[in-house]
Protein backbone atom coordinates (compact mmCIF):
# COMPACT_ATOMS: atom_id res chain seq x y z
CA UNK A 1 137.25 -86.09 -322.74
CA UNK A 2 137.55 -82.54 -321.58
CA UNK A 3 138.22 -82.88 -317.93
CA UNK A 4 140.84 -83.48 -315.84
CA UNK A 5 139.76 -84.79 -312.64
CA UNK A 6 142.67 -86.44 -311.47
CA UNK A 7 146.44 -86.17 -311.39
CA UNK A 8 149.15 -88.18 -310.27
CA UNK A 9 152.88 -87.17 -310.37
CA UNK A 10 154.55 -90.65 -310.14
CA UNK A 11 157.24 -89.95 -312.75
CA UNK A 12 160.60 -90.04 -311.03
CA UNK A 13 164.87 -90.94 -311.69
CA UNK A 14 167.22 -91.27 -308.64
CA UNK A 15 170.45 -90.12 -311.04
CA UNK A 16 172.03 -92.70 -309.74
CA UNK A 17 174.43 -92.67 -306.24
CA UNK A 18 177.57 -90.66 -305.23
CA UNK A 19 178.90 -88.01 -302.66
CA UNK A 20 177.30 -84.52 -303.39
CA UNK A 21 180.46 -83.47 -304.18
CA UNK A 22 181.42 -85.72 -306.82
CA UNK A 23 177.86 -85.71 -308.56
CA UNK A 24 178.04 -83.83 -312.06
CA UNK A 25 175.98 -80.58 -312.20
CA UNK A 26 174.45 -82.02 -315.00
CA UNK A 27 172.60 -85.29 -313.36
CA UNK A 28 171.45 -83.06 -310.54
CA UNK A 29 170.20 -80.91 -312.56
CA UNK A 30 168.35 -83.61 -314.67
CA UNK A 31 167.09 -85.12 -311.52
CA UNK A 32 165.56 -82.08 -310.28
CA UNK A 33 163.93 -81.55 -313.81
CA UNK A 34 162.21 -85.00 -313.57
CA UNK A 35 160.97 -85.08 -310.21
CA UNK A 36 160.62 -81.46 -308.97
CA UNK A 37 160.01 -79.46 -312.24
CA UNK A 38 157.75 -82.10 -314.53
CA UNK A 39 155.32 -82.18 -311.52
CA UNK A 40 155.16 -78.16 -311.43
CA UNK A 41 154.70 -78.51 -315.18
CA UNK A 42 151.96 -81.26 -315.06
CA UNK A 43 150.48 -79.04 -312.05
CA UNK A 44 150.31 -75.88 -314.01
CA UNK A 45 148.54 -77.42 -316.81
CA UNK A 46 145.80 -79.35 -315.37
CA UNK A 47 144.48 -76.99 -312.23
CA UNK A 48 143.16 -74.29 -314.81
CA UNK A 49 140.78 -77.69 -316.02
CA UNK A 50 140.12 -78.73 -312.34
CA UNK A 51 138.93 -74.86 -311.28
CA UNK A 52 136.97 -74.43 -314.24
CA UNK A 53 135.33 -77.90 -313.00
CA UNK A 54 135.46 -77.18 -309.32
CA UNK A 55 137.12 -80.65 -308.49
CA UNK A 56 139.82 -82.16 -308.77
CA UNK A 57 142.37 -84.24 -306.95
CA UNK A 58 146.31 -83.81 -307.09
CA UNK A 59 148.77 -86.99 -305.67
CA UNK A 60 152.03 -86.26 -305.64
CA UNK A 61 154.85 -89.41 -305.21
CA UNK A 62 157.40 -87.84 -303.01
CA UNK A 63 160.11 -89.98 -300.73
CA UNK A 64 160.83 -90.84 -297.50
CA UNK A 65 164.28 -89.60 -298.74
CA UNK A 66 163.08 -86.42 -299.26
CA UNK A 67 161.85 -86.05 -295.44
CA UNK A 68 165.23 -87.85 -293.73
CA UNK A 69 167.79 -87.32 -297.12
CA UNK A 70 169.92 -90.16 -298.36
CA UNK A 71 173.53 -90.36 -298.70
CA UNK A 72 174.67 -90.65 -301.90
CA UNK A 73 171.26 -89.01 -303.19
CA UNK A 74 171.47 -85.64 -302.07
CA UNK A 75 169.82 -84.58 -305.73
CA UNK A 76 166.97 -86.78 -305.09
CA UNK A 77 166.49 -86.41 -301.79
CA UNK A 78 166.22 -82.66 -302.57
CA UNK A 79 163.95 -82.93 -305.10
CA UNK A 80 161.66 -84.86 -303.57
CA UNK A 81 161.82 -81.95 -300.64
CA UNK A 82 161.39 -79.41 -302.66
CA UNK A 83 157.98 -81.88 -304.31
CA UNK A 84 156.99 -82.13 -300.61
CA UNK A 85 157.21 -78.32 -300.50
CA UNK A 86 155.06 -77.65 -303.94
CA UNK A 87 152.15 -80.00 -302.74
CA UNK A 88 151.84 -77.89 -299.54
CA UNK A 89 151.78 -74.78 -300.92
CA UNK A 90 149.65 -75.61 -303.96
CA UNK A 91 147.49 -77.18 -301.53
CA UNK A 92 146.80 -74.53 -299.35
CA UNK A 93 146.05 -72.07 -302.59
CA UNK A 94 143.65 -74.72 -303.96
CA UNK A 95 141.82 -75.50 -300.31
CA UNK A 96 138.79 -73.82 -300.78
CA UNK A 97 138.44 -74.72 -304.18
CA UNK A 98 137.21 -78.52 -304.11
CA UNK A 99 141.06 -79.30 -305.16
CA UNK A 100 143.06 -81.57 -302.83
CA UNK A 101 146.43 -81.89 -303.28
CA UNK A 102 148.33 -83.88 -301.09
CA UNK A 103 151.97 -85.95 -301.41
CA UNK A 104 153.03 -89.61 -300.27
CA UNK A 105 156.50 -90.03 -299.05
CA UNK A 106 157.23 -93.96 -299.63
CA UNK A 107 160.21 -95.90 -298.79
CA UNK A 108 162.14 -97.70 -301.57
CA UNK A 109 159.61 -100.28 -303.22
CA UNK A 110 161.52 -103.13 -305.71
CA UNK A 111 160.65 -101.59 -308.95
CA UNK A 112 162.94 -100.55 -312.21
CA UNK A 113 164.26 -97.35 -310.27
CA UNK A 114 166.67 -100.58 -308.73
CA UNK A 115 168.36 -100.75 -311.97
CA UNK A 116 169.77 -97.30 -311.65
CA UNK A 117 171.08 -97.83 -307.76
CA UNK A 118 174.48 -99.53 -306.90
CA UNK A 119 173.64 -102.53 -304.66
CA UNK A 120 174.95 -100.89 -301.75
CA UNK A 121 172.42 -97.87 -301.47
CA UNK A 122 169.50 -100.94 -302.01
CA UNK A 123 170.89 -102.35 -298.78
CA UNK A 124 171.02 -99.50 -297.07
CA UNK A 125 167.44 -98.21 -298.12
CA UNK A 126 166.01 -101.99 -297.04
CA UNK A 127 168.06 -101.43 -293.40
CA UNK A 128 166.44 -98.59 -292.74
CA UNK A 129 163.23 -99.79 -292.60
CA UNK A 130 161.98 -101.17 -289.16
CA UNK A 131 159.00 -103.63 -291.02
CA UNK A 132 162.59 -105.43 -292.86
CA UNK A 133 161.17 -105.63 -296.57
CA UNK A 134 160.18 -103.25 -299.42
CA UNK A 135 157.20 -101.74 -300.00
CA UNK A 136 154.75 -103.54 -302.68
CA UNK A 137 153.38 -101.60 -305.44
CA UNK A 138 149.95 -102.80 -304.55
CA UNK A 139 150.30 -101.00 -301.23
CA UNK A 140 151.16 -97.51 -303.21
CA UNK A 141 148.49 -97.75 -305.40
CA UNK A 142 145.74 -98.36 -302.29
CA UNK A 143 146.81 -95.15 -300.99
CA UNK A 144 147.08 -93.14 -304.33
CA UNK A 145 143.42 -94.45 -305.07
CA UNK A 146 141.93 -93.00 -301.15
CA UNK A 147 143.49 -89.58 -301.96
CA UNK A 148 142.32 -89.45 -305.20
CA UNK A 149 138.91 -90.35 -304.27
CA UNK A 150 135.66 -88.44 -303.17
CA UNK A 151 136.41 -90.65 -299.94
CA UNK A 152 139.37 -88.09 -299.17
CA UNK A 153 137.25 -84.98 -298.73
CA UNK A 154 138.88 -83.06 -295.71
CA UNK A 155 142.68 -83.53 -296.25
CA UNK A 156 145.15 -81.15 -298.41
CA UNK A 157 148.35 -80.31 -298.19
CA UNK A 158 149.32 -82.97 -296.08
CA UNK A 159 151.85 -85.85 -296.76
CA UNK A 160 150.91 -89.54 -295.83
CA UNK A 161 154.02 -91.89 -295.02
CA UNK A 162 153.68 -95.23 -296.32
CA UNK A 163 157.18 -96.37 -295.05
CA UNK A 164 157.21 -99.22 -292.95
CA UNK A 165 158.14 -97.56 -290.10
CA UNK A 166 160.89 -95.66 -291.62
CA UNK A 167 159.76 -92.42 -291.32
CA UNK A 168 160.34 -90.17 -288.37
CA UNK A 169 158.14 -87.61 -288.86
């Protein structure tokens, strides 16, 4: 259609769960690649088609765990960091040019990520979280669609918590 208006990094593994030190170089690595370096990637390609436009609205899915960290997920807690740390700095490079890029930092919500988390770190994640349940996908998605809107108009750079009480700051 030749535009890109809108972009959404959602894309994201956990590697699975185990003591930094005992986590193979290989599935941090791969980890970081998925969730840190794809969304760079995506990035890179589509704000060339938002400038030439002079809009354009970047949502990136970060983690709670990448505010507070996770045991037994120091890759993805990292990664999502270092996605926290992109969206910031992209944002504030893109402010004054009608992009918006801005991050959301969920806690766990029950989706197909589960199936790649021993039941133990599941527990843990859901005990952590002062509201006592997951987050619903529905709730994600109402916050995804304000940032990506002409409703969000003032606010870059900036990561929204949608964690049930979870987060800390």
């Amino acid at each position: 259609m030749g535009r890109v208006d809108i972009l959404v990094n959602n894309a994201g593994i956990t590697g699975g769960n185990g003591p930094t030190w005992e986590l193979d170089p290989a599935v941090w690595r791969r980890v970081v690649d998925v969730n840190l370096i794809a969304p760079f990637l995506t990035c890179r390609a589509a704000v060339p088609h938002m400038l030439k436009a002079g809009w354009g609205r970047i949502v990136n899915v970060a983690s709670v765990a990448g505010k507070e960290g996770n045991p037994n997920a120091s890759h993805y807690s990292a990664s999502k960091a270092g996605l926290i740390g992109l969206t910031k700095s992209l944002g504030k490079e893109l402010a004054a040019k009608g992009i918006l890029v801005n991050a959301i930092s969920p806690a766990a919500a029950r989706t197909e990520i589960f199936d790649q988390m021993k039941q133990e770190h599941i527990d843990y994640m859901l005990g952590k979280i002062p509201m006592g349940r997951f987050l619903e996908v529905d709730e994600v998605a109402a916050m995804v669609a304000w940032l990506s809107s002409p409703d969000c108009s003032f606010t870059t750079a900036s990561v929204f918590d949608i964690s049930g009480g979870r987060a800390t700051y």
